[in-house]
C-alpha atoms as a PDB file:
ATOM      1  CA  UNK A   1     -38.886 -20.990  -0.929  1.00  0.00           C
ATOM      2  CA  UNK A   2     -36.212 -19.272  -3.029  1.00  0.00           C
ATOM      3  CA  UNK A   3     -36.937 -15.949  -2.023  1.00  0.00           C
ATOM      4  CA  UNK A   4     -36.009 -16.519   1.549  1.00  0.00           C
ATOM      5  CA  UNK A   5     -32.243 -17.393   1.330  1.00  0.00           C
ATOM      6  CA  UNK A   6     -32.303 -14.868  -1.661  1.00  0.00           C
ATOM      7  CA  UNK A   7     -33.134 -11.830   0.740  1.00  0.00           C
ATOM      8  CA  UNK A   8     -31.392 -13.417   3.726  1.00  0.00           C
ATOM      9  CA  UNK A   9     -28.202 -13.677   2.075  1.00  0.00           C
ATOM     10  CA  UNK A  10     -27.047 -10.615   1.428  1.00  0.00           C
ATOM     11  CA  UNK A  11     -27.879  -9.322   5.029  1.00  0.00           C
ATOM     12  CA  UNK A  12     -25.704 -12.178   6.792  1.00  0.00           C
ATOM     13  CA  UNK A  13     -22.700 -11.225   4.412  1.00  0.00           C
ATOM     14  CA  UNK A  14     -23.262  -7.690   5.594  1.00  0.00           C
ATOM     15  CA  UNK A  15     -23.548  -8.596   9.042  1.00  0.00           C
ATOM     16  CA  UNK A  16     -20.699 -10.952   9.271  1.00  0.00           C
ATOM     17  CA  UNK A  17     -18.591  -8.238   7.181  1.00  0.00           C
ATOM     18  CA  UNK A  18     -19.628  -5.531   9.999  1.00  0.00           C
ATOM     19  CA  UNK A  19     -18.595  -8.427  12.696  1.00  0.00           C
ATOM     20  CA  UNK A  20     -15.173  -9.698  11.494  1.00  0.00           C
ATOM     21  CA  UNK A  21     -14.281  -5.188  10.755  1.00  0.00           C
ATOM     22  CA  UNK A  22     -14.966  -5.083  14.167  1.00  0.00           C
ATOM     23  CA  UNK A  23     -12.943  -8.050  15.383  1.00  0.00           C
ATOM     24  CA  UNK A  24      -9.669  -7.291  13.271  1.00  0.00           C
ATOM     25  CA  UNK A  25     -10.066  -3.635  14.711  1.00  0.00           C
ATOM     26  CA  UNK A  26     -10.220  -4.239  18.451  1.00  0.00           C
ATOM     27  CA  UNK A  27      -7.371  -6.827  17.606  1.00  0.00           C
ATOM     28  CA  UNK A  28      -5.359  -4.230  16.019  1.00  0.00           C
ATOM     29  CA  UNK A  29      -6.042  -1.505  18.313  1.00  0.00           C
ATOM     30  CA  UNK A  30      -3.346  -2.157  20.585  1.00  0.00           C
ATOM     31  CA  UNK A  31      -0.568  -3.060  18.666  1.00  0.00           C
ATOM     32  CA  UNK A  32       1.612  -0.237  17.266  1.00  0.00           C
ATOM     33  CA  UNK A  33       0.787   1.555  14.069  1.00  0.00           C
ATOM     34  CA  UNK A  34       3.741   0.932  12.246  1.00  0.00           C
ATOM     35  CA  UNK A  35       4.054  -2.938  12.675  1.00  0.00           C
ATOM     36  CA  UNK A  36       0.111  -3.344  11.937  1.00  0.00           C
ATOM     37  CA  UNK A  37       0.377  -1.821   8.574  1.00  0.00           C
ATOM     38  CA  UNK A  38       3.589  -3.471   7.469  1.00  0.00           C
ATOM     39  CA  UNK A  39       1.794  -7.085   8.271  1.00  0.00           C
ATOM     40  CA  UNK A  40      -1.912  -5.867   6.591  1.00  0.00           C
ATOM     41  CA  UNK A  41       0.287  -4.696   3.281  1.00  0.00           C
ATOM     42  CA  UNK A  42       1.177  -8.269   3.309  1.00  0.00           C
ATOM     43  CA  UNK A  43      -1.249  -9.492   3.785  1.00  0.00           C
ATOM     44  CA  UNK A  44      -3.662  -7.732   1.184  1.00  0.00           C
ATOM     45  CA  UNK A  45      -0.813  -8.829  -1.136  1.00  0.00           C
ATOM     46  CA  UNK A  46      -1.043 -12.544   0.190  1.00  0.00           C
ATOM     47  CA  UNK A  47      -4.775 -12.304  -0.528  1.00  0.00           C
ATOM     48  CA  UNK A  48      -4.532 -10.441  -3.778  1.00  0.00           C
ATOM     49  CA  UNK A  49      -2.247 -13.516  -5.013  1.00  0.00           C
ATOM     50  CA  UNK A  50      -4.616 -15.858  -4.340  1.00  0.00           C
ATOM     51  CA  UNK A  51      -7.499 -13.961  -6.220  1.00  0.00           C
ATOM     52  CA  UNK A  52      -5.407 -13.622  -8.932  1.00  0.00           C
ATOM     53  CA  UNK A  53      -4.581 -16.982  -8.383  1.00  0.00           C
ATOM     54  CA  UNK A  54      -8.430 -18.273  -8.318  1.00  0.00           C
ATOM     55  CA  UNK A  55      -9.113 -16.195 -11.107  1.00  0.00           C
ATOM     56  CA  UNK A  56      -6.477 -17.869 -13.385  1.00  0.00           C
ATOM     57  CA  UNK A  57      -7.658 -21.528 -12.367  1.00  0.00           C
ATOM     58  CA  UNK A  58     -11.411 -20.842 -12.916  1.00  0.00           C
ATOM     59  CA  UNK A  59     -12.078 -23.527 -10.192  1.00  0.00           C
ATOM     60  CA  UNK A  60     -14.237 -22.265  -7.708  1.00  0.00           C
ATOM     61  CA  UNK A  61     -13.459 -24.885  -5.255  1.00  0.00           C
ATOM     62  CA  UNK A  62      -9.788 -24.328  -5.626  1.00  0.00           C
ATOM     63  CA  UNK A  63     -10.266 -20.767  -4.927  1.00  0.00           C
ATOM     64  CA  UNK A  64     -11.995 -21.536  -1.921  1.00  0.00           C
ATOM     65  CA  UNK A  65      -9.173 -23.717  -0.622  1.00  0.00           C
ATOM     66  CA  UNK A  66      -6.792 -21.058  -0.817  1.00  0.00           C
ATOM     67  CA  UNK A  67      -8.916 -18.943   0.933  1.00  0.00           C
ATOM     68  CA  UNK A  68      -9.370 -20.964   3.685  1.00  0.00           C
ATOM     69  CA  UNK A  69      -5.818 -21.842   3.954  1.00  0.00           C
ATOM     70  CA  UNK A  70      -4.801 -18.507   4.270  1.00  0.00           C
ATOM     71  CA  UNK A  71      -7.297 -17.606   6.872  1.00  0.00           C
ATOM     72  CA  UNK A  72      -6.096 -20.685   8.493  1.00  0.00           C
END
């Protein structure tokens, strides 16, 4: 009964991984190079903050919040 989610896991992670790369590359596609990289540099560094962030508060549920927010 443990074994299940245990092996399943990790290949939905991968999958959805695979899925959203895809997504955010078809939706950058057609937008020009220059403005594309300016907003990913942010933001990484958005995203990076908030790790660092998480990290600091050793809250997992906090962390998760953030995250959410910022893919909000």
């Amino acid at each position: 009964l443990v074994l299940v989610p245990m092996l399943l896991s990790p290949l939905i992670g991968v999958l959805g991984a695979w899925g959203l790369t895809r997504l955010i590359r078809w939706l950058a596609a057609a937008r020009p190079y220059g403005r594309t990289t300016r907003q990913f540099r942010l933001l990484e560094t958005v995203a990076a903050a908030a790790t660092a962030l998480g990290h600091g508060l050793q809250d997992a549920q906090k962390t998760m919040g953030v995250m959410v927010l910022a893919l909000a």
